[in-house]
N, C-alpha and C. Protein backbone atom coordinates (compact mmCIF):
# COMPACT_ATOMS: atom_id res chain seq x y z
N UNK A 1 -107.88 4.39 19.76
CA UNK A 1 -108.92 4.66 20.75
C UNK A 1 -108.38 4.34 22.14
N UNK A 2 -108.48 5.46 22.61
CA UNK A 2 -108.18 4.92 24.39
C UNK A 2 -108.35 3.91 25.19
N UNK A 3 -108.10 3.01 26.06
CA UNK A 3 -108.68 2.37 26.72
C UNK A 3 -108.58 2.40 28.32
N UNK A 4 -109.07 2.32 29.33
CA UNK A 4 -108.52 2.14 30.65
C UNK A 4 -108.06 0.60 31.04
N UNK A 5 -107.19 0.66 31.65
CA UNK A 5 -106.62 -0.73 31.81
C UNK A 5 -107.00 -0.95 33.03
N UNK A 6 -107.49 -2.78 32.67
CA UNK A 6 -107.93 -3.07 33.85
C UNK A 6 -107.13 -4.23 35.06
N UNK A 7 -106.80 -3.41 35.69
CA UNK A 7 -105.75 -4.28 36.89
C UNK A 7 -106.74 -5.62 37.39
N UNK A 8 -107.63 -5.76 37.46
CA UNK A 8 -108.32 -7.21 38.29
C UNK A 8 -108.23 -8.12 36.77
N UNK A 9 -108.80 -7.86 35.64
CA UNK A 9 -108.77 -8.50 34.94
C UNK A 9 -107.61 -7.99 33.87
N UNK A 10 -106.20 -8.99 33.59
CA UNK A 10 -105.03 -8.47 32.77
C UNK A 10 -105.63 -9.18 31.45
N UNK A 11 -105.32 -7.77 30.89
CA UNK A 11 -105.56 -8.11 28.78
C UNK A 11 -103.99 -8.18 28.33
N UNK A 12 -104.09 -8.62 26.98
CA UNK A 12 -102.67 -8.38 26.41
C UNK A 12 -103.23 -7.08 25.11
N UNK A 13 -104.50 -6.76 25.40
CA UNK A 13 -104.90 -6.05 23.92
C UNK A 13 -104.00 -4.96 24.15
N UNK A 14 -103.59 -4.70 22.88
CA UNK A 14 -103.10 -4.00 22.63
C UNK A 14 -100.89 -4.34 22.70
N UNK A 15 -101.20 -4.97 22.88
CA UNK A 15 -99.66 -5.60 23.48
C UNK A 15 -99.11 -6.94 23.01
N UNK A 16 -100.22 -7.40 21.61
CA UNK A 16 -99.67 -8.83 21.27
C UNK A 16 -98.89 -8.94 20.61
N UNK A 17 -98.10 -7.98 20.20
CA UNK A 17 -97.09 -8.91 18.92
C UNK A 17 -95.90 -8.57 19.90
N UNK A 18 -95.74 -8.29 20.91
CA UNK A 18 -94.36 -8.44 21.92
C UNK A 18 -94.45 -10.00 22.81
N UNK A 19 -93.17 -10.34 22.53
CA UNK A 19 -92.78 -11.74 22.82
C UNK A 19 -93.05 -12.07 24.40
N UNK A 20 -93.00 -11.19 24.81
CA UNK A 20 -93.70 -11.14 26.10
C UNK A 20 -95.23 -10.46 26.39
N UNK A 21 -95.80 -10.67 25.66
CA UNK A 21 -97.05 -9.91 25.80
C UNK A 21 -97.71 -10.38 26.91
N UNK A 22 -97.82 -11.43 27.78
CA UNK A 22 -98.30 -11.75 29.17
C UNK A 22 -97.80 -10.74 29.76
N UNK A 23 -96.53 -10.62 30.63
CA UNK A 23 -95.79 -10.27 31.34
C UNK A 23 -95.68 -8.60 31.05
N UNK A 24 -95.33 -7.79 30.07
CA UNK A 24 -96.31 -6.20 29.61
C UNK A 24 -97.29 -6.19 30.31
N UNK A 25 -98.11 -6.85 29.54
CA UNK A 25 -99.62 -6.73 30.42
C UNK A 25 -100.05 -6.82 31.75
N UNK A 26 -98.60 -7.58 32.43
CA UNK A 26 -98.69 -7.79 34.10
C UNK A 26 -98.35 -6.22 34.11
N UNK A 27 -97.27 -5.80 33.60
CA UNK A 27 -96.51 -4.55 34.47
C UNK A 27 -97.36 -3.73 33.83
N UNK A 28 -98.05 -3.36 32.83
CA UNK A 28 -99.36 -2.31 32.93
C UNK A 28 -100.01 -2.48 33.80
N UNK A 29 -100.79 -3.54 33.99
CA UNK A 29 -101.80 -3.46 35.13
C UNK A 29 -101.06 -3.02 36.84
N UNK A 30 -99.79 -3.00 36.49
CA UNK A 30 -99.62 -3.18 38.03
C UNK A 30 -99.34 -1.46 38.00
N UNK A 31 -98.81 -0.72 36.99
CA UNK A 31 -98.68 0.60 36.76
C UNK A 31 -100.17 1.06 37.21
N UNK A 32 -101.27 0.63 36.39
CA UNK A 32 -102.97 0.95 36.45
C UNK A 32 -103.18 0.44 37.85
N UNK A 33 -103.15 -0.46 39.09
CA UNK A 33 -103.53 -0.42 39.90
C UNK A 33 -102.65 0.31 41.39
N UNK A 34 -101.40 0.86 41.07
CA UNK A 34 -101.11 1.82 41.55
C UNK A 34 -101.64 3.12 41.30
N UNK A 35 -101.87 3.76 40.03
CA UNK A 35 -102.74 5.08 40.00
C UNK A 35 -103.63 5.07 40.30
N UNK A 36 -104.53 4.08 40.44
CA UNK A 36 -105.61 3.85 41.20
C UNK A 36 -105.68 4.12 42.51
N UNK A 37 -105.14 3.42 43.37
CA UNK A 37 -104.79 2.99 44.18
C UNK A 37 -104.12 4.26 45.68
N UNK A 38 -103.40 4.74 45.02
CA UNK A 38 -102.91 6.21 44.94
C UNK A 38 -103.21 7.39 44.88
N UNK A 39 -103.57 7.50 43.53
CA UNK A 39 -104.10 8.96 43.29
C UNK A 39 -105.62 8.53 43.22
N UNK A 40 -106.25 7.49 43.22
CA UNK A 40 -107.81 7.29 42.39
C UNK A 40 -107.69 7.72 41.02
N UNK A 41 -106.84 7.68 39.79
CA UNK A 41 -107.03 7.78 38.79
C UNK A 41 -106.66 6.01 37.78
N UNK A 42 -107.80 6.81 37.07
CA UNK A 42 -107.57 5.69 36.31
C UNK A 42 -107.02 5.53 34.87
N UNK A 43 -105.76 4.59 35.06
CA UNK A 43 -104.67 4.44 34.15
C UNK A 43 -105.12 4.42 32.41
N UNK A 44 -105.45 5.40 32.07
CA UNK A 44 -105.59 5.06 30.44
C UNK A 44 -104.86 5.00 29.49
N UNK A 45 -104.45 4.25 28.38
CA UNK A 45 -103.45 4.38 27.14
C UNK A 45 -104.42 4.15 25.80
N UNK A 46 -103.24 4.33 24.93
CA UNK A 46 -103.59 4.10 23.85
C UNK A 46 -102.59 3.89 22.67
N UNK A 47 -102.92 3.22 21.39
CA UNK A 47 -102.14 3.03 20.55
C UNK A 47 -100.85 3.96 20.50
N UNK A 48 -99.54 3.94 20.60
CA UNK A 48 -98.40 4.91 20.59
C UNK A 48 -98.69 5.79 18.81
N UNK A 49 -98.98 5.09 17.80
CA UNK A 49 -99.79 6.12 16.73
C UNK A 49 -100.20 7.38 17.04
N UNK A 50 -101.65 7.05 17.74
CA UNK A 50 -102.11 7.78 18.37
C UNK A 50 -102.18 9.04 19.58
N UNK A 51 -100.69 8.38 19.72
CA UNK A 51 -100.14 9.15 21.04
C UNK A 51 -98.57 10.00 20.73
N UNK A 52 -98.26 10.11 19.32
CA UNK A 52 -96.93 10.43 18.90
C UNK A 52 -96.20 11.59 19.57
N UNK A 53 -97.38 12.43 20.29
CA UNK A 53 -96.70 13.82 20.75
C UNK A 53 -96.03 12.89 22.25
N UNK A 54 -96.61 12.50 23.02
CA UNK A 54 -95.76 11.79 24.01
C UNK A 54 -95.06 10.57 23.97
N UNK A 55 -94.72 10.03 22.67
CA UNK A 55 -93.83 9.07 22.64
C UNK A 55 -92.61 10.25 21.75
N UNK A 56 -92.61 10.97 21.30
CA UNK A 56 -91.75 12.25 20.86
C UNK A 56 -90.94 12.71 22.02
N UNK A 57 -92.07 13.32 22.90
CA UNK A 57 -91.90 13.38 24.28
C UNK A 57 -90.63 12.69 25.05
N UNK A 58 -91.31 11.70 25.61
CA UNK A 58 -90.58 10.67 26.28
C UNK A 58 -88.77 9.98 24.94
N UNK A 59 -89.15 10.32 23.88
CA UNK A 59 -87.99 9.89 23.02
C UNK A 59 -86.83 11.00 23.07
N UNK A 60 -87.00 12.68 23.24
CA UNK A 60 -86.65 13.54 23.48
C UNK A 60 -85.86 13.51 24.50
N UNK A 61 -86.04 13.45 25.63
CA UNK A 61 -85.85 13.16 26.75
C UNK A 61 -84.66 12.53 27.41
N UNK A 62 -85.31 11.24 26.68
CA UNK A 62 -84.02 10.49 26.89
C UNK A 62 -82.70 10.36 26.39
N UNK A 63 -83.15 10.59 24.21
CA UNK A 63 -81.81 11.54 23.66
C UNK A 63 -81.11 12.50 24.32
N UNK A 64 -81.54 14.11 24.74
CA UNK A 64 -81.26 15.00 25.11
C UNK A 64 -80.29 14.87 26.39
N UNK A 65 -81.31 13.85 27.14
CA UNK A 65 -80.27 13.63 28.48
C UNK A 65 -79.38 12.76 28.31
N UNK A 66 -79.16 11.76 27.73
CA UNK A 66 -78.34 10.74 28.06
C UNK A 66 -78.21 9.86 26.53
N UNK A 67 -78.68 10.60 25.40
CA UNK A 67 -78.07 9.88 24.19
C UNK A 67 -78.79 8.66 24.22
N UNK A 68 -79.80 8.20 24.76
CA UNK A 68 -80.40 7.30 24.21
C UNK A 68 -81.75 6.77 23.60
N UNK A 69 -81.52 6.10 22.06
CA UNK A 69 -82.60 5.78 21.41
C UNK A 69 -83.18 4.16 21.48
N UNK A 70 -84.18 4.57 21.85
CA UNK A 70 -84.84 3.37 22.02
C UNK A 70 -85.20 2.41 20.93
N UNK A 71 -84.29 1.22 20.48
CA UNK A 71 -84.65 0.28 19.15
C UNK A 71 -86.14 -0.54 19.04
N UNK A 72 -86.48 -0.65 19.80
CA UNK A 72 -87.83 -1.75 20.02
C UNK A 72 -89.21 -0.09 19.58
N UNK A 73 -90.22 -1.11 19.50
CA UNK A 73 -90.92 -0.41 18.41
C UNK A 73 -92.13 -0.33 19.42
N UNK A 74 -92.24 1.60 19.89
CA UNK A 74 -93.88 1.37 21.05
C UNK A 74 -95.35 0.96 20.47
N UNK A 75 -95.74 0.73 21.92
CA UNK A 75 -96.92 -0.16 21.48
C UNK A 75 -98.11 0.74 21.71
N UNK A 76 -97.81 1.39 22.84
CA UNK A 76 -98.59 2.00 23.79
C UNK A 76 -98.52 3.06 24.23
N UNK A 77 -98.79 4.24 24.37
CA UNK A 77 -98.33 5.69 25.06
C UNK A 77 -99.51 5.59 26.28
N UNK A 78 -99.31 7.22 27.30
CA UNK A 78 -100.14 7.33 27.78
C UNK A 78 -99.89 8.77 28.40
N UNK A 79 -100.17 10.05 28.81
CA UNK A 79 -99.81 11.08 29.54
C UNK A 79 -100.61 11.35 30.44
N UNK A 80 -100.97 11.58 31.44
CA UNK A 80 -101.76 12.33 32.59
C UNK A 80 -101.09 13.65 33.69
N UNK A 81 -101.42 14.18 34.45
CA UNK A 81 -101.28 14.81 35.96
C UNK A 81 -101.77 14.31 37.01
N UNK A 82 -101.13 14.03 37.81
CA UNK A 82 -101.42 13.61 39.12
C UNK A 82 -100.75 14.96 40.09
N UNK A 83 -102.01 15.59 40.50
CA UNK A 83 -101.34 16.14 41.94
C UNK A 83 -100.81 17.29 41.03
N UNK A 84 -99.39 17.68 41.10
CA UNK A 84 -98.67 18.34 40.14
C UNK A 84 -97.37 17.40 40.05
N UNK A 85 -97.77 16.08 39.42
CA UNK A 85 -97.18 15.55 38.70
C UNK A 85 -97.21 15.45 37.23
N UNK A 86 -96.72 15.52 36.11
CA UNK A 86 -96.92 15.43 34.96
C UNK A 86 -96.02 13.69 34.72
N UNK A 87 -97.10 12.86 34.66
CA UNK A 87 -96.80 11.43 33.88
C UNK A 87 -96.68 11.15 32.64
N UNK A 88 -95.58 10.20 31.88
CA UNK A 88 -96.21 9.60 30.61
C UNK A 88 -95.47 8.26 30.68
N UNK A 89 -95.83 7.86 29.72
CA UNK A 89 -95.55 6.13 29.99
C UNK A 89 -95.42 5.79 28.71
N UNK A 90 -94.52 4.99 28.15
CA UNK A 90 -94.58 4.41 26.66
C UNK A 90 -93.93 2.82 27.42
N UNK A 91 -95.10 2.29 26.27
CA UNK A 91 -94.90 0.30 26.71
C UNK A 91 -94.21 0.40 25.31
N UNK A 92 -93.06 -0.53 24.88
CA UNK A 92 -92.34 -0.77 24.12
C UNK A 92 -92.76 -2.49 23.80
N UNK A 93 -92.28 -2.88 22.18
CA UNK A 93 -92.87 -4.52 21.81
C UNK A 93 -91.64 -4.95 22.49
N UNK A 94 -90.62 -4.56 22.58
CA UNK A 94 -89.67 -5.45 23.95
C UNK A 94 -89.89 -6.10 24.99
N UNK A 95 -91.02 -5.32 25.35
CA UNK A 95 -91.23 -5.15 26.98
C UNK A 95 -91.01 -4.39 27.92
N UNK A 96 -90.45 -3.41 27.88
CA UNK A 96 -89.41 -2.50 28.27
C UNK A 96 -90.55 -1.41 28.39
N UNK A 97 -90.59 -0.94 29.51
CA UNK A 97 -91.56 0.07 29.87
C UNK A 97 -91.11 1.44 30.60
N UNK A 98 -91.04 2.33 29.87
CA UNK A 98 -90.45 3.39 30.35
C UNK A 98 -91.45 4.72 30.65
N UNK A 99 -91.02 5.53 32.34
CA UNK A 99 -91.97 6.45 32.15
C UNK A 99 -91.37 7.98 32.99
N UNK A 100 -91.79 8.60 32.60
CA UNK A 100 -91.64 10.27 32.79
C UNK A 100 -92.06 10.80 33.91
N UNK A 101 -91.58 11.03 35.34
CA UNK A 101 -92.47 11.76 36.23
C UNK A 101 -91.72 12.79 35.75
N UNK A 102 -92.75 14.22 35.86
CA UNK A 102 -91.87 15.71 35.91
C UNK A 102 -93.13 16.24 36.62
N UNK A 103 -92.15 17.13 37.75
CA UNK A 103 -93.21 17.36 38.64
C UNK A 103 -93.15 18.51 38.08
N UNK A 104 -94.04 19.41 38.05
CA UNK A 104 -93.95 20.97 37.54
C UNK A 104 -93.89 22.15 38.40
N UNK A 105 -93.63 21.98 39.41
CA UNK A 105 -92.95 22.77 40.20
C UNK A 105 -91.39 23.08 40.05
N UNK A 106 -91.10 24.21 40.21
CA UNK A 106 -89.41 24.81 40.48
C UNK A 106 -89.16 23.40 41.04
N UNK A 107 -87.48 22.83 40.56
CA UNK A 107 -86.77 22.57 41.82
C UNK A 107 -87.37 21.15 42.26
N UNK A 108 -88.72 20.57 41.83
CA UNK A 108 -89.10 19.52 41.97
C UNK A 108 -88.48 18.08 41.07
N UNK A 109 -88.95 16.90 41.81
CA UNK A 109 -88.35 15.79 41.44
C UNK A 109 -88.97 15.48 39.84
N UNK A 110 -87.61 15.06 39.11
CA UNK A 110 -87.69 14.88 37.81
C UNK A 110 -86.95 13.47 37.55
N UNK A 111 -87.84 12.44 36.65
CA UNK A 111 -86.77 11.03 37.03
C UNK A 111 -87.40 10.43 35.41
N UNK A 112 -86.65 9.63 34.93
CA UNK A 112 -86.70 8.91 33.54
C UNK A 112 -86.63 7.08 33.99
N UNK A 113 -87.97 6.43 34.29
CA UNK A 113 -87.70 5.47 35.08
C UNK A 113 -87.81 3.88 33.89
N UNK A 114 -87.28 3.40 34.24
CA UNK A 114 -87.30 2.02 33.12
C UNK A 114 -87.45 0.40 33.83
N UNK A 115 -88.68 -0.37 33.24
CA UNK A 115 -89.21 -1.77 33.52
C UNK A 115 -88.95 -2.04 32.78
N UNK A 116 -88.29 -3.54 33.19
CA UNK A 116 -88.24 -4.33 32.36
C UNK A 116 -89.08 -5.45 32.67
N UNK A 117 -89.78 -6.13 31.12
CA UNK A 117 -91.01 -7.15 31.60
C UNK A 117 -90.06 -8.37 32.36
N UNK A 118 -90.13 -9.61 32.59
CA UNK A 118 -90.12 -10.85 32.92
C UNK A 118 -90.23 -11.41 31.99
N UNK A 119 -89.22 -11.82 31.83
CA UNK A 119 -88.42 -12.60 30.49
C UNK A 119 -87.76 -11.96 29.70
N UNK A 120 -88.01 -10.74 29.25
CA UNK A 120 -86.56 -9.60 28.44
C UNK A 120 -85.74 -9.72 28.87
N UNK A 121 -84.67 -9.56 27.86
CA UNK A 121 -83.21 -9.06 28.45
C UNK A 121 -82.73 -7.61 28.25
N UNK A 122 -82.18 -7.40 29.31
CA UNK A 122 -81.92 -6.09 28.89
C UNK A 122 -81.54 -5.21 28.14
N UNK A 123 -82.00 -4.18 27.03
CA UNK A 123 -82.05 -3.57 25.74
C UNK A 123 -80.56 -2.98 25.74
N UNK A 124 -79.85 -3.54 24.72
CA UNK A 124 -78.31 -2.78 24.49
C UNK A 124 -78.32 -1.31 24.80
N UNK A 125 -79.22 -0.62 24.81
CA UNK A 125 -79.22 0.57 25.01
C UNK A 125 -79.43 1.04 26.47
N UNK A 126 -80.10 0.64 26.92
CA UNK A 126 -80.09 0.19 28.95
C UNK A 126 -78.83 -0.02 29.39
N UNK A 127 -77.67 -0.94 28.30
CA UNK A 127 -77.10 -1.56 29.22
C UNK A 127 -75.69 -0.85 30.36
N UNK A 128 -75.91 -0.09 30.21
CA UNK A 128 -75.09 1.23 31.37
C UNK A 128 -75.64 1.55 32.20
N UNK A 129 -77.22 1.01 32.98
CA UNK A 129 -77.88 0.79 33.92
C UNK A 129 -77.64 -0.33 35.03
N UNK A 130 -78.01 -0.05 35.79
CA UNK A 130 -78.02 -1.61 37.16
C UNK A 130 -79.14 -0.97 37.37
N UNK A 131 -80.18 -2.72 37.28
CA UNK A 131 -81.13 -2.58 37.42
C UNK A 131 -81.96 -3.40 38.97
N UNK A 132 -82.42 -2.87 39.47
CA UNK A 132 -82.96 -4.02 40.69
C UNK A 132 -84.11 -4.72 40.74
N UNK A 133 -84.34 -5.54 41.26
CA UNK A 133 -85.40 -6.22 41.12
C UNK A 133 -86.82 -5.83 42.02
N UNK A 134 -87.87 -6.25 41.57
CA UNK A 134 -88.66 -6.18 42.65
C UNK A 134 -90.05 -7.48 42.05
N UNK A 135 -91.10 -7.59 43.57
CA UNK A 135 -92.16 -8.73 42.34
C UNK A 135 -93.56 -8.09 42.65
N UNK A 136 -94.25 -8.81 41.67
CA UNK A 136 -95.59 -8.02 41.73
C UNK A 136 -96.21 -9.36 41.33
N UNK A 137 -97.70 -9.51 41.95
CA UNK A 137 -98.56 -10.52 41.71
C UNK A 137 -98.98 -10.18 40.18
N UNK A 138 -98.76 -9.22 39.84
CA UNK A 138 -99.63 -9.16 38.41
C UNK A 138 -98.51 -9.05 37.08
N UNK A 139 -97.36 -8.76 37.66
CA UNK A 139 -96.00 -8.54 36.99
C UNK A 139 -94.80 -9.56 37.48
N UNK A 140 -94.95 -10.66 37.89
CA UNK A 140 -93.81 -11.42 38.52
C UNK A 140 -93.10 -10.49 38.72
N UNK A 141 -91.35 -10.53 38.67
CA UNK A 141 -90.37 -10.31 38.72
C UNK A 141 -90.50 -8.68 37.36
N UNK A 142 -90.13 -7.77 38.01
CA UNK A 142 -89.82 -6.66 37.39
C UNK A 142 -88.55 -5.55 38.14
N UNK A 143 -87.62 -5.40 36.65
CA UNK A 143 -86.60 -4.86 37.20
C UNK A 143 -86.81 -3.59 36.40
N UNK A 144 -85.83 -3.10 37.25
CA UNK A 144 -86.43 -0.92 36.72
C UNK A 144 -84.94 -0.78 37.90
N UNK A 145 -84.99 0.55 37.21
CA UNK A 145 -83.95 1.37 37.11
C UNK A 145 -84.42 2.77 36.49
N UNK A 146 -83.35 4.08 36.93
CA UNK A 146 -84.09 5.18 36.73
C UNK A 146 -82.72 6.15 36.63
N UNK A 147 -82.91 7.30 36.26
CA UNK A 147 -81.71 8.36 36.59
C UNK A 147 -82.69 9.70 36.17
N UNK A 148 -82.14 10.84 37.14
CA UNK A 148 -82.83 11.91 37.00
C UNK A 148 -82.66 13.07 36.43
N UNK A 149 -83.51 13.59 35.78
CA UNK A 149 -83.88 14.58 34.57
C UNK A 149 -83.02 15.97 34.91
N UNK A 150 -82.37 16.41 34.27
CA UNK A 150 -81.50 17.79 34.72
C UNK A 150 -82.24 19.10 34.03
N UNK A 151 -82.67 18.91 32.86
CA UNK A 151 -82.74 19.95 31.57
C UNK A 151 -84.46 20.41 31.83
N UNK A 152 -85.09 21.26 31.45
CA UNK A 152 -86.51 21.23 31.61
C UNK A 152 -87.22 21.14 30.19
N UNK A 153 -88.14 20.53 30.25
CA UNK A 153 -88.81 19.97 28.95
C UNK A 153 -90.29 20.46 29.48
């Protein structure tokens, strides 16, 4: 079942059996109070079960482009449009939060972007990334890193 996530008040539902399940739950909410914030939409997910066509999606993607499979097990999916953006988002029990802008325009910006929670280490499969830091009141310390989409999906 869907839920909207709520940035003023952080849940871990849906996000507890990851060792970081605080710190997920920071960098969702801080994902949900940027779409907010932004576009006025509001950030919804749901069980990755439930969501298999965009965790397929987003798993595609990243094989196709760059050979990589993600070992940690999702928790969470989510897809929307913004604007003529096409979003999706899969929260991983790592922590590790990865998401899809494809703008659907010709010729527009296409990027495969990756969080990491506060306290993970970085997933053997990341590790050919440099990642930078940045902080968020609702996400401490979150590092992300990104490289951009060539192929059209």
């Amino acid at each position: 079942m869907p839920h909207a996530v709520d940035f003023a008040t952080v849940s871990t539902a849906g996000l507890e059996s990851s060792p970081v399940a605080d710190a997920l739950a920071g960098l969702r909410a801080n994902e949900a109070r940027y779409f907010k914030n932004k576009y006025d939409h509001v950030f919804t997910v749901e069980p990755a079960s439930d969501a298999a066509s965009v965790v397929d999606w987003v798993s595609r993607i990243l094989e196709e482009e760059r050979g990589i499979v993600i070992a940690s097990r999702p928790l969470e999916a989510t897809a929307f449009q913004v604007e003529n953006i096409r979003m999706a988002y899969v929260f991983y029990e790592s922590g590790l939060s990865i998401n899809v802008m494809y703008t659907i325009d010709d010729n527009g910006k296409r990027a495969v972007g990756f969080k990491l929670s506060d306290g993970m280490d970085v997933p053997e499969e990341l590790g050919a990334f440099k990642f930078a830091r940045q902080k968020s009141k609702l996400a401490g310390n979150i590092r992300g890193s990104y490289f951009v989409v060539k192929k059209e999906y």
